[in-house]
Protein backbone atom coordinates (compact mmCIF):
# COMPACT_ATOMS: atom_id res chain seq x y z
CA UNK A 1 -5.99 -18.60 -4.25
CA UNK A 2 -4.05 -21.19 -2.31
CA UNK A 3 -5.72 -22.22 1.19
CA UNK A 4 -6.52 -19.48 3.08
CA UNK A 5 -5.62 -19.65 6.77
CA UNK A 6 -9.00 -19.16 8.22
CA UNK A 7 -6.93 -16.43 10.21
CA UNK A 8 -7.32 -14.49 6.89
CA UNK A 9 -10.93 -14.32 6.60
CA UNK A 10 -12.90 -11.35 7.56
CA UNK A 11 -15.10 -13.53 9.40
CA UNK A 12 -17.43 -10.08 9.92
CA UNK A 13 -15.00 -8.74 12.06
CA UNK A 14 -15.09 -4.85 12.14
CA UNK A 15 -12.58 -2.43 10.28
CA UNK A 16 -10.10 -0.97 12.98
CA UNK A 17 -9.17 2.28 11.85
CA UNK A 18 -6.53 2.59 14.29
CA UNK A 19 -3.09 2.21 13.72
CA UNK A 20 0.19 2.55 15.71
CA UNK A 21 2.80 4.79 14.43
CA UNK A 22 5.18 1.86 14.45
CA UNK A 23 3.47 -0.64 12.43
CA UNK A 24 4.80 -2.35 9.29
CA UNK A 25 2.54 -2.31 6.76
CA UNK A 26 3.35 -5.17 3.75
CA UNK A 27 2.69 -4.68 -0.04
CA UNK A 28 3.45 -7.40 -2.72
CA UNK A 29 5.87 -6.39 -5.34
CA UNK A 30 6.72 -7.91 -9.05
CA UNK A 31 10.22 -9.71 -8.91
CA UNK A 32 10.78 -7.12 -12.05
CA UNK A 33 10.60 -4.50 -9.24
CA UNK A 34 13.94 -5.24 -7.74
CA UNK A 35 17.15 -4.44 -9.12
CA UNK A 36 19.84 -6.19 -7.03
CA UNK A 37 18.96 -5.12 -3.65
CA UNK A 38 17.21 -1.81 -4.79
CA UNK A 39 13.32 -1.75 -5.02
CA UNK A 40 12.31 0.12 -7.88
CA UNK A 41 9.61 2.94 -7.58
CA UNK A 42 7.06 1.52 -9.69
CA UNK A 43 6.40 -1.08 -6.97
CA UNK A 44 4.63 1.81 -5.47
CA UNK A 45 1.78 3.80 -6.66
CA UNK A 46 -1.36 6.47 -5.59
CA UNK A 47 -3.76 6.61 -5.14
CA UNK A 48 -4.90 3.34 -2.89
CA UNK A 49 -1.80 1.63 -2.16
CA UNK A 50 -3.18 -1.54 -1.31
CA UNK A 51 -1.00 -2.91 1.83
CA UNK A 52 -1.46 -5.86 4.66
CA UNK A 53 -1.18 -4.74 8.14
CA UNK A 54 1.65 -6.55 10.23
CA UNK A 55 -1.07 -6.37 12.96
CA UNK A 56 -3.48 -8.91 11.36
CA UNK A 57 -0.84 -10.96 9.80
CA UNK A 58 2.09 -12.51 8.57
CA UNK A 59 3.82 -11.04 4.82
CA UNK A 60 3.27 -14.06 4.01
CA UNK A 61 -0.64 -14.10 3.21
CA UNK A 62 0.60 -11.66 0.37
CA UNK A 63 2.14 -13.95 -1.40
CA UNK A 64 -1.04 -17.12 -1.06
CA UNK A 65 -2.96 -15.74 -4.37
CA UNK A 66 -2.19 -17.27 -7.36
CA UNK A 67 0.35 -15.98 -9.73
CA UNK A 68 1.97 -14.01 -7.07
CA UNK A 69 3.81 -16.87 -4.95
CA UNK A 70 7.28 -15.84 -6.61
CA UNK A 71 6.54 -12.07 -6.29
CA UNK A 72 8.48 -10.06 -3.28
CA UNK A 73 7.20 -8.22 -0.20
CA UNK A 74 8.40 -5.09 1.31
CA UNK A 75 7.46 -3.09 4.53
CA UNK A 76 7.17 0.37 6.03
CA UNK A 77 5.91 2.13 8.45
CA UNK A 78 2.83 3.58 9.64
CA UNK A 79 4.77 6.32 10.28
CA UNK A 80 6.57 6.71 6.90
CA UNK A 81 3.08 8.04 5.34
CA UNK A 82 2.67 10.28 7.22
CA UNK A 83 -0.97 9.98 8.33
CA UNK A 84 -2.98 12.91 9.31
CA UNK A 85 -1.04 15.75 8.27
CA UNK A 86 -0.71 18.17 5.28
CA UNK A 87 1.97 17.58 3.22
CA UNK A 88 2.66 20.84 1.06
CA UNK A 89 3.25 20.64 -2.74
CA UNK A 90 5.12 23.56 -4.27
CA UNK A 91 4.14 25.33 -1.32
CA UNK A 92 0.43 26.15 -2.21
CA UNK A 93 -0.95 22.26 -2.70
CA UNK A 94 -2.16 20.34 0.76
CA UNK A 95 -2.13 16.59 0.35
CA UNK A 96 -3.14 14.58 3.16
CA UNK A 97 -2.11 10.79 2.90
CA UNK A 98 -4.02 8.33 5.33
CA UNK A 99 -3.89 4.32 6.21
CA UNK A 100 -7.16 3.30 6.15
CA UNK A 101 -7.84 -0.23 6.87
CA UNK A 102 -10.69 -2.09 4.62
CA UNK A 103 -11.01 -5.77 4.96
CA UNK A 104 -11.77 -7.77 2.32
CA UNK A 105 -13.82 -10.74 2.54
CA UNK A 106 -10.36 -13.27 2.15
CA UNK A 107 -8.38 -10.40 3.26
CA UNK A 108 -8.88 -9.40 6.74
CA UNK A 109 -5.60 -7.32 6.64
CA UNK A 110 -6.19 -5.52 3.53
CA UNK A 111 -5.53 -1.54 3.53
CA UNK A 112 -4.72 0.76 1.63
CA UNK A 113 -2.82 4.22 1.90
CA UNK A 114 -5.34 7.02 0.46
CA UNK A 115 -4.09 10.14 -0.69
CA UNK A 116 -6.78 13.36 -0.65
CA UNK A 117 -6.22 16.93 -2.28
CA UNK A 118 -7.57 19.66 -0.25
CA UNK A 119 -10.49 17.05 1.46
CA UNK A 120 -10.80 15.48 -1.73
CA UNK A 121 -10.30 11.81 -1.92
CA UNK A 122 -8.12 10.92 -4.98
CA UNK A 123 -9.33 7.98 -7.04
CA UNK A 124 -8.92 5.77 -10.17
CA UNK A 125 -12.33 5.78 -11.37
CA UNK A 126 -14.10 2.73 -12.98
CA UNK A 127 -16.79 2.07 -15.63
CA UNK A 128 -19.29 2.91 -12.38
CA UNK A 129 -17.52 6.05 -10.79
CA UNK A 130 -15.09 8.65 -12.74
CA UNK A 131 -11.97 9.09 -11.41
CA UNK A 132 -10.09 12.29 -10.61
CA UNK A 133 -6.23 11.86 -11.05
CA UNK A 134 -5.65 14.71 -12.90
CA UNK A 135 -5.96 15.91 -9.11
CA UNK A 136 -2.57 14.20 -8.37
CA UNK A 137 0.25 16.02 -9.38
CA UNK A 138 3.16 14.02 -11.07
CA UNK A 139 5.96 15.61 -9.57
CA UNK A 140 4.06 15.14 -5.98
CA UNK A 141 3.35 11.24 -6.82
CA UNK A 142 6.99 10.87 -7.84
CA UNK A 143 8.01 12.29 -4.76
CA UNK A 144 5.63 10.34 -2.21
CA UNK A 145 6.70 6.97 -4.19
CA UNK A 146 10.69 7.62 -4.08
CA UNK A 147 9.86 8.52 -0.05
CA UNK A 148 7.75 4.90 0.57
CA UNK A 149 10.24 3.57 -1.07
CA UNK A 150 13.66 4.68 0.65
CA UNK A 151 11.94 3.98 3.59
CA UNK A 152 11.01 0.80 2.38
CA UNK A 153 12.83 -2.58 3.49
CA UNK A 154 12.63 -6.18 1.83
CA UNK A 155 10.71 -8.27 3.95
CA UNK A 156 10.38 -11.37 1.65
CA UNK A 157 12.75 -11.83 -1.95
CA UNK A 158 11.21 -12.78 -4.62
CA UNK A 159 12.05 -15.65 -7.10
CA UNK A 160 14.43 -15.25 -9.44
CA UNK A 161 12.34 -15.35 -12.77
CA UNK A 162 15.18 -16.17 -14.59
């Protein structure tokens, strides 16, 4: 990681789960992600979208690990997740999607967007926990990812890689 404005570091400062409806939250993308002005879907994915808030810092911080200072940045807002509500799949499926904001050690803005089915938290699973994504439905993931990103905007271009 390049030097890390001392800005960025949790420092032990507390999560703040609290966020305004207008805040732009920032997520990295691959410079494969973009086609002409278009950002493709894949630079989105559930569960745990990891995202910077705007309210702890700069797009830019995004971009400070290595291997990822060519990469892209986008926005959108808190308001584009929708937190705290039920969002109805097929009619019979509640989904609740929620910004939840959980500082890393050289990341003070980290956060990520959780998804949950029915109360259920949605994860990946690793070698220490299972996961349960056969909870999220494809044709609801597809859905969410095409929404973040229409509402999506560039905030930083990446390189060309050519």
């Amino acid at each position: 990681m390049a030097d890390i404005p001392p800005e960025m570091m949790a420092a032990g400062r507390p999560e703040v789960q609290v966020f305004a409806e207008d805040e732009r939250l920032f997520r990295r993308f691959h410079p494969d992600h973009l086609d002409g002005d278009e950002i493709a879907i894949d630079a989105v994915e559930l569960p745990d979208v990891s995202v910077n808030r705007e309210r702890f810092g700069p797009p830019e911080w995004l971009l400070l690990d290595v291997g990822h200072e060519d990469w892209g940045v986008l926005a959108f807002l808190v308001r584009d997740i929708p937190p705290h509500r039920q969002v109805w799949h097929r009619g019979v499926v509640p989904y609740t999607l929620e910004p939840r904001h959980v500082p890393l050690r050289h990341n003070y803005p980290h956060s990520e967007v959780r998804v949950y089915r029915e109360g259920i938290r949605i994860i990946r699973g690793d070698r220490q926990t299972p996961g349960n994504l056969h909870l999220l439905d494809p044709d609801f993931h597809l859905r969410w990812r095409e929404h973040i990103v229409l509402a999506s905007s560039i905030v930083i271009h990446p390189k060309s890689s050519e």
